[in-house]
Protein backbone atom coordinates (compact mmCIF):
# COMPACT_ATOMS: atom_id res chain seq x y z
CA UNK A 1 39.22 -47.85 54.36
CA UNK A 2 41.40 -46.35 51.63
CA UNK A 3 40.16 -48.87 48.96
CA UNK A 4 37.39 -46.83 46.68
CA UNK A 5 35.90 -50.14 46.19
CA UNK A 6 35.62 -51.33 50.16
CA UNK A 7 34.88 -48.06 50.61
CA UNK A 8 31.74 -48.06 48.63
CA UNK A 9 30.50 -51.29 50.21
CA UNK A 10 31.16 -50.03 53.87
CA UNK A 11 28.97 -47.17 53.23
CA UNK A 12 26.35 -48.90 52.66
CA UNK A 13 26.40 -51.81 55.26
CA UNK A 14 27.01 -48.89 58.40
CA UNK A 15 30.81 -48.92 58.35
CA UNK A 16 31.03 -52.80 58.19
CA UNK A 17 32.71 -54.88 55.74
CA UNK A 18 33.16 -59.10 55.29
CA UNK A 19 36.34 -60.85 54.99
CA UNK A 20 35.28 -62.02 51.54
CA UNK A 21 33.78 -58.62 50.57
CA UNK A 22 37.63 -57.21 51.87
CA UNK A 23 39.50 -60.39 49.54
CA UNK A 24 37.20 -59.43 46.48
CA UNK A 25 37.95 -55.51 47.24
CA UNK A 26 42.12 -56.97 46.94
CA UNK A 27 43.25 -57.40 50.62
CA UNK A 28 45.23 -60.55 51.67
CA UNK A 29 44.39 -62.19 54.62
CA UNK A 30 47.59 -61.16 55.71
CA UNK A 31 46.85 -57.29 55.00
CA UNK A 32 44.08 -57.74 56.68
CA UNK A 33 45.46 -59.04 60.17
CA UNK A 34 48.36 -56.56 59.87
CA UNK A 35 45.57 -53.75 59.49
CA UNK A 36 43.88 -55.20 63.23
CA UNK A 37 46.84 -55.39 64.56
CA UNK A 38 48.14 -51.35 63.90
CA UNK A 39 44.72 -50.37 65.03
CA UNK A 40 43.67 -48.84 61.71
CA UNK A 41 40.27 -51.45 61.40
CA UNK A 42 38.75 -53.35 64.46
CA UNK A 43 36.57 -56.77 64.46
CA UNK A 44 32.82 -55.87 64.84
CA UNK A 45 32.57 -59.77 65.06
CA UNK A 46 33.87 -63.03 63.66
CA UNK A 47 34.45 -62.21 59.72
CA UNK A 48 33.35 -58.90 59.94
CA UNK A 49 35.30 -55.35 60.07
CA UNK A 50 35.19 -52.09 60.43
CA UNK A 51 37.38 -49.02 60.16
CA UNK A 52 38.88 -47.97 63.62
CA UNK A 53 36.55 -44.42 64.85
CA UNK A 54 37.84 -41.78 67.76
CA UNK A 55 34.93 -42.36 69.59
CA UNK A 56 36.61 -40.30 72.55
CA UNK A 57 34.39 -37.04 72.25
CA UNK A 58 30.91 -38.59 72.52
CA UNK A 59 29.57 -39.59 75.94
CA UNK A 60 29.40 -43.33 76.76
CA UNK A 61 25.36 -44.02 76.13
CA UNK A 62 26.65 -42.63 72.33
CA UNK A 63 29.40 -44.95 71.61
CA UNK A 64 26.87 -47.88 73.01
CA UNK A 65 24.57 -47.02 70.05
CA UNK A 66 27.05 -46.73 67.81
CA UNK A 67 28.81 -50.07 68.08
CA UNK A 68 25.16 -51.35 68.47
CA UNK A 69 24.26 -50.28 64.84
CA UNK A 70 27.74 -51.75 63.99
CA UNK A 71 27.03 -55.10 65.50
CA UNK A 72 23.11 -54.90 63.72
CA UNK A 73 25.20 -54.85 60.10
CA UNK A 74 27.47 -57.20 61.24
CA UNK A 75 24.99 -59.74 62.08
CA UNK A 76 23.34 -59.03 59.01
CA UNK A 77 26.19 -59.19 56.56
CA UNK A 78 27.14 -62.28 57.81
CA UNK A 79 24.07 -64.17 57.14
CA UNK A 80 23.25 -66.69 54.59
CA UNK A 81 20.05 -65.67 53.38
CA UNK A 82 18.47 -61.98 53.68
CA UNK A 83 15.25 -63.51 55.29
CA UNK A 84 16.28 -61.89 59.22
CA UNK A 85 14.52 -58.72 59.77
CA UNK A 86 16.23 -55.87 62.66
CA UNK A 87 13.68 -55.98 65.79
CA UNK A 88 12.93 -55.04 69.04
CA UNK A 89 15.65 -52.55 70.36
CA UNK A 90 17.99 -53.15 67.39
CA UNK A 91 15.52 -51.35 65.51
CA UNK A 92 14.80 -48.54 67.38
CA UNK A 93 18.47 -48.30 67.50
CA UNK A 94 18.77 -47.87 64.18
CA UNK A 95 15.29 -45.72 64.15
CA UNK A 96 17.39 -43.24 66.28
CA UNK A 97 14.43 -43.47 69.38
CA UNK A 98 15.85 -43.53 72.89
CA UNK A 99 16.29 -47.15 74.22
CA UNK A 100 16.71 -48.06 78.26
CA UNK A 101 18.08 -50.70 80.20
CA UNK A 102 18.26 -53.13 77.37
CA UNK A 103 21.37 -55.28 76.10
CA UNK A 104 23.19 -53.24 73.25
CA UNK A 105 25.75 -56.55 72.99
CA UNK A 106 22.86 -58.60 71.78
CA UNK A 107 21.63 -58.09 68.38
CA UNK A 108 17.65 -58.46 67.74
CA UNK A 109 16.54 -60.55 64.55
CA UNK A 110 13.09 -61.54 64.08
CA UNK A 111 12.73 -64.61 61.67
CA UNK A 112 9.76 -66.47 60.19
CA UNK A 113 11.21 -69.21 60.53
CA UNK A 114 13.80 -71.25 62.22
CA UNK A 115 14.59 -71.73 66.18
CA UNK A 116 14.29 -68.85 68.80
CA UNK A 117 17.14 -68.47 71.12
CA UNK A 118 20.77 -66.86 71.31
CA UNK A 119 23.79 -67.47 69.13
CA UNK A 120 27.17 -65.55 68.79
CA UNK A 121 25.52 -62.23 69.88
CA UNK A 122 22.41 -62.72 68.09
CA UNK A 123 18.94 -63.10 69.77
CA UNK A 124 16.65 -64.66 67.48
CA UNK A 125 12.64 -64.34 67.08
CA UNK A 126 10.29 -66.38 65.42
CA UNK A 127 7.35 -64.21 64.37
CA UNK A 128 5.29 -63.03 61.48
CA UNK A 129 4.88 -59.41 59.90
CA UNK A 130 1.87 -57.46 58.82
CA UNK A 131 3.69 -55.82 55.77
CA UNK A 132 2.80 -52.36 57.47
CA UNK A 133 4.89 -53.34 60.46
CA UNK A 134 7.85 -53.49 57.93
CA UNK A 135 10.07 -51.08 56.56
CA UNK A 136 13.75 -50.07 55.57
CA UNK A 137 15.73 -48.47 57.85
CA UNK A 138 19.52 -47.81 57.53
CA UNK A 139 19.81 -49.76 54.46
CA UNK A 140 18.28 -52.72 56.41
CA UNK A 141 14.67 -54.59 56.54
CA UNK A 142 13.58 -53.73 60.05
CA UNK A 143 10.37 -53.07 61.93
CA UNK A 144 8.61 -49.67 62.24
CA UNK A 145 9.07 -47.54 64.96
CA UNK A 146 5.18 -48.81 66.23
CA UNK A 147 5.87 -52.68 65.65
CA UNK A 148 9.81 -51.98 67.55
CA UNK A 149 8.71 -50.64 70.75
CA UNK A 150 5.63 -53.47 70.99
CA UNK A 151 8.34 -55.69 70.19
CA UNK A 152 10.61 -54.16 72.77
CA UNK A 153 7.83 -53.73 75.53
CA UNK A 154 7.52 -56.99 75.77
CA UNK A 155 10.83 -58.76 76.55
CA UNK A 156 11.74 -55.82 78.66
CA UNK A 157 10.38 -54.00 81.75
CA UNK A 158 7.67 -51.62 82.52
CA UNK A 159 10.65 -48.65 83.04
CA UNK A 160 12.52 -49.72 79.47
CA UNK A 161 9.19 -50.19 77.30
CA UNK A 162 7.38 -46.54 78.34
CA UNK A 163 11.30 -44.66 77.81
CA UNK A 164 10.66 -45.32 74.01
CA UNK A 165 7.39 -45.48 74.05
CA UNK A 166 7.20 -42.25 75.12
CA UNK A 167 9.74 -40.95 72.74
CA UNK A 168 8.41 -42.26 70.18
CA UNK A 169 5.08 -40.32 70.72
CA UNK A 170 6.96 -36.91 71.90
CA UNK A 171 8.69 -37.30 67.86
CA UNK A 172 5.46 -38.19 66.27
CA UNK A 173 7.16 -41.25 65.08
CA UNK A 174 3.92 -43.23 65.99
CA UNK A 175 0.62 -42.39 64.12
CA UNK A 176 -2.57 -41.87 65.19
CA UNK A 177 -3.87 -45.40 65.89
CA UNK A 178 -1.29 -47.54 65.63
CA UNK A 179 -0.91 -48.30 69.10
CA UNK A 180 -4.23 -49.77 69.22
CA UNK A 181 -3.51 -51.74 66.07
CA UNK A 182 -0.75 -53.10 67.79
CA UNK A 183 -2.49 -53.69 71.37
CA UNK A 184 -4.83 -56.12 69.54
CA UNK A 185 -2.38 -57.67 67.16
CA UNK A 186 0.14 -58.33 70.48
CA UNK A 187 -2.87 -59.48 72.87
CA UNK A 188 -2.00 -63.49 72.71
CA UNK A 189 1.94 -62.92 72.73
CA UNK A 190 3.53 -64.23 75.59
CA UNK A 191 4.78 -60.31 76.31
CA UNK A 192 0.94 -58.96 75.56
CA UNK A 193 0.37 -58.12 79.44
CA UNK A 194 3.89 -56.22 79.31
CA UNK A 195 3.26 -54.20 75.86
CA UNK A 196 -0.68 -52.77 77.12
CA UNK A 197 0.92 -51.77 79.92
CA UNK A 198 3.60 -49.84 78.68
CA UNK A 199 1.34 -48.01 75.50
CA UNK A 200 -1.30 -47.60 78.52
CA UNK A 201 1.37 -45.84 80.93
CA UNK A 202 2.90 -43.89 77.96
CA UNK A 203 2.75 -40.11 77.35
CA UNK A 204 4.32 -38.29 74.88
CA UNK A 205 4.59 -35.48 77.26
CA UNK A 206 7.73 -36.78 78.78
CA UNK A 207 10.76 -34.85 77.72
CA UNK A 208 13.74 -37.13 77.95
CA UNK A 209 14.49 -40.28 78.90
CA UNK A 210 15.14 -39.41 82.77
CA UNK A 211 11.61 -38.10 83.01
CA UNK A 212 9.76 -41.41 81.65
CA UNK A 213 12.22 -42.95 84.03
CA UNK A 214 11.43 -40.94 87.10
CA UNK A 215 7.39 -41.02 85.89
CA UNK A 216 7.96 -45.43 86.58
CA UNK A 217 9.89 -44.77 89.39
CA UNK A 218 6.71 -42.79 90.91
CA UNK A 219 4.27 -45.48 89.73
CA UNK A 220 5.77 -48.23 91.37
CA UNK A 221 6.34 -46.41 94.42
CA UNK A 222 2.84 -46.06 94.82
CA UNK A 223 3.09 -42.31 94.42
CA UNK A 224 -0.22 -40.11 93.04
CA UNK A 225 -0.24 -39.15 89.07
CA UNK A 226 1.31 -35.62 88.34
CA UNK A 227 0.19 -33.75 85.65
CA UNK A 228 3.27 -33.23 83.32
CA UNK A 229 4.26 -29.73 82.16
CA UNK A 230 2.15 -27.68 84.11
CA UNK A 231 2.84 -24.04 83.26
CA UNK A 232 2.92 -20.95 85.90
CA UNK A 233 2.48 -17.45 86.10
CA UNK A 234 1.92 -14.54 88.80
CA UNK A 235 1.48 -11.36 88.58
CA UNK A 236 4.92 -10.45 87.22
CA UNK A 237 4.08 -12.59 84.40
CA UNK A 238 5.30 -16.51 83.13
CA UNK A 239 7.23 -18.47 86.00
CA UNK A 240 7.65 -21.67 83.56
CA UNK A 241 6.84 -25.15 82.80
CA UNK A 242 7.49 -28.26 85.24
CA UNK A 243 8.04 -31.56 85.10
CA UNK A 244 5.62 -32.96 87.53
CA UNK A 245 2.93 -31.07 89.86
CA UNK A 246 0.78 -33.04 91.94
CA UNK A 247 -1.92 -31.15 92.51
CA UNK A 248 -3.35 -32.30 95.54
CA UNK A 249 -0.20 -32.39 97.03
CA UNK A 250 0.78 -28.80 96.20
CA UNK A 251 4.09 -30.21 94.79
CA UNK A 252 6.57 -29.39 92.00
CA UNK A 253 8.97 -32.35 91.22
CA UNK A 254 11.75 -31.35 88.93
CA UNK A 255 13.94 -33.61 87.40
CA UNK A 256 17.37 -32.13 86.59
CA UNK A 257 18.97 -34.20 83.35
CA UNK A 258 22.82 -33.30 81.98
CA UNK A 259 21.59 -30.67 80.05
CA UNK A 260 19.03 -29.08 82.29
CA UNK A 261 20.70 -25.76 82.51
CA UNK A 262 22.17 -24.86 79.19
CA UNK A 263 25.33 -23.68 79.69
CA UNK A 264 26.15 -24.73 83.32
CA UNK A 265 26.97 -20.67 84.42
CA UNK A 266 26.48 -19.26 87.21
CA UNK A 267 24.09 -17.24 85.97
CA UNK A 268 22.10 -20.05 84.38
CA UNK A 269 21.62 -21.39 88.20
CA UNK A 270 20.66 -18.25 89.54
CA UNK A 271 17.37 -17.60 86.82
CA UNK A 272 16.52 -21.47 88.22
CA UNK A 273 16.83 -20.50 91.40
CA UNK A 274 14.96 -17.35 91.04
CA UNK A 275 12.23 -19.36 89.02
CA UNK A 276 11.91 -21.63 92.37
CA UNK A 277 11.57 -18.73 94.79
CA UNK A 278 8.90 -17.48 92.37
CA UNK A 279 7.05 -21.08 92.46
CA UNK A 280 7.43 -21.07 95.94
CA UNK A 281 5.76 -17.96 96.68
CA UNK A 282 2.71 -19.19 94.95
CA UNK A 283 2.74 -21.85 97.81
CA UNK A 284 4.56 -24.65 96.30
CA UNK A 285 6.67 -27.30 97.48
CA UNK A 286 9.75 -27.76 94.82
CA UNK A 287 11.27 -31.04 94.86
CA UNK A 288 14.50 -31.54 93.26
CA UNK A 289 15.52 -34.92 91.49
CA UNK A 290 18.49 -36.13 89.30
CA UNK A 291 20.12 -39.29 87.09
CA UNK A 292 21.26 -40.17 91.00
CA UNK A 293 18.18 -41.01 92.85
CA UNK A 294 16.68 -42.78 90.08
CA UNK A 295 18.80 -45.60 91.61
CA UNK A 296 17.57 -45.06 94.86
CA UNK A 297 13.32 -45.72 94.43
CA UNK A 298 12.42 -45.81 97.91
CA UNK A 299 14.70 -42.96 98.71
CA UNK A 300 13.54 -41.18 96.23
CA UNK A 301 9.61 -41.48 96.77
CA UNK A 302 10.24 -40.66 100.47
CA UNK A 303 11.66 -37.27 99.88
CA UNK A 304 9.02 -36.19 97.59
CA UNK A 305 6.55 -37.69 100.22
CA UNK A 306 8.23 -35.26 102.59
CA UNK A 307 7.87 -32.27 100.30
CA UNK A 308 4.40 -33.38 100.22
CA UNK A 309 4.83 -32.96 103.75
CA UNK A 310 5.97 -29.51 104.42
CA UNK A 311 3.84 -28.40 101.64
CA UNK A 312 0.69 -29.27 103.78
CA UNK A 313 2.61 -27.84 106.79
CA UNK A 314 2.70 -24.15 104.88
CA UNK A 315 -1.06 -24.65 103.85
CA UNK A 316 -2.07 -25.09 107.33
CA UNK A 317 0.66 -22.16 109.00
CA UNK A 318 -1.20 -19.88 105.86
């Protein structure tokens, strides 16, 4: 937006600008059409604009979260009265903590008053706020980080609540006791169940989204608890950390994100492969996982049953 004025006013609303802020900034309403039509702005939604962004070099999940924060101050700006607060995902959206399986076409407003229910894009909430369940975030009223996952674990499953639960602990964006002060504000919400079990399940010892993903997917499969980040040494010194060793089981499961190996290289591969020989030699079974067979649960618990398997196989052959 060339205009200094518009300009000024997109900044602060995330990009996003009115029709009637853009007529009071100068623009016809035929100046603005022509600029949707060349490409140089785009419709967030009705009435509300923003400049046109090469979005081409971030990965997908990225430009999700973008336009999400986009729609947020879209909804907002458009409103009436500045009584809607940004809840439940939207918030940790704009909080910048990890977010699964959730709707990023829906925008979340919590209200005080008024109807629930969805309109234009907008899922409203009725609720109240303790005012320490309230602060400013991106220029907006929103929850906290504490009050947005609660908020979030309850409308959504077991798998999307403990994902940003768990970030949310790994980032120390949660302090010490306010997941308790939630559990006992929550416990007569219709999602109460759904929240204690996702702060109960939680660990901030998860290191990325895939891993609280994979930690469900082992839960619900019936699988044992593994101990998370279990380090390991022999006598030539530090092996590493893992992502899951069931002890019992004499079982490393490793989940491999995008970014496991930093650079990709050959080389990078070999160290990980020596570092599984070395694991291996201590009398471990090592259990590969990726993104993949968290689609496939069943699968996916049966082949580290297996390893479970062979690894009892090399305790008895030892």
């Amino acid at each position: 937006m060339v205009n200094p004025e518009l300009r000024r006013i997109a900044d602060q609303q995330g990009g996003v600008v009115s029709s009637r802020q853009a007529a009071q900034a100068g623009y016809t309403r035929e100046q603005i059409r022509e600029r949707l039509a060349d490409g140089r702005w785009r419709r967030v939604r009705y009435g509300q604009y923003a400049d046109r962004v090469d979005l081409g070099d971030m990965p997908p999940w990225e430009r999700q979260l973008f336009h999400h924060k986009q729609l947020v101050h879209a909804a907002i700006n458009s409103m009436r009265s500045d009584s809607a607060v940004v809840s439940h995902h939207s918030a940790l959206v704009l909080h910048g903590v990890p977010v699964w399986g959730v709707d990023l076409s829906e925008v979340q407003l919590t209200r005080t008053t008024l109807r629930t229910g969805s309109n234009a894009g907008v899922r409203h909430h009725r609720g109240l706020f303790d005012p320490a369940d309230l602060t400013e975030v991106d220029g907006l009223m929103g929850s906290t980080v504490a009050r947005a996952v609660a908020e979030s674990a309850a409308c959504t499953s077991l798998e999307s609540g403990v994902v940003s639960v768990d970030a949310a602990l790994r980032d120390g964006r949660i302090a010490p006791g306010e997941l308790d002060r939630l559990v006992e504000q929550t416990e007569f919400w219709p999602g109460g169940p759904a929240i204690r079990a996702a702060f109960a399940f939680a660990n901030p010892l998860s290191e990325s989204v895939g891993e609280s993903r994979m930690r469900v997917l082992m839960h619900n499969q019936g699988l044992p608890p593994p101990i998370l980040q279990a380090t390991f040494e022999n006598e030539d010194g530090f092996i590493g950390r893992t992502d899951f060793f069931f002890v019992e089981e004499g079982t490393i499961v490793e989940f491999d994100g995008l970014q496991k190996y930093a650079d990709g290289s050959r080389e990078g591969l070999i160290r990980e492969k020596v570092r599984e020989d070395r694991l291996r030699a201590l009398g471990f079974e090592v259990v590969r996982t990726t993104w993949a067979d968290l689609n496939q649960p069943p699968r996916t618990a049966r082949r580290i049953r297996e390893g479970f398997a062979r690894a009892r196989a090399m305790r008895r052959a030892g």
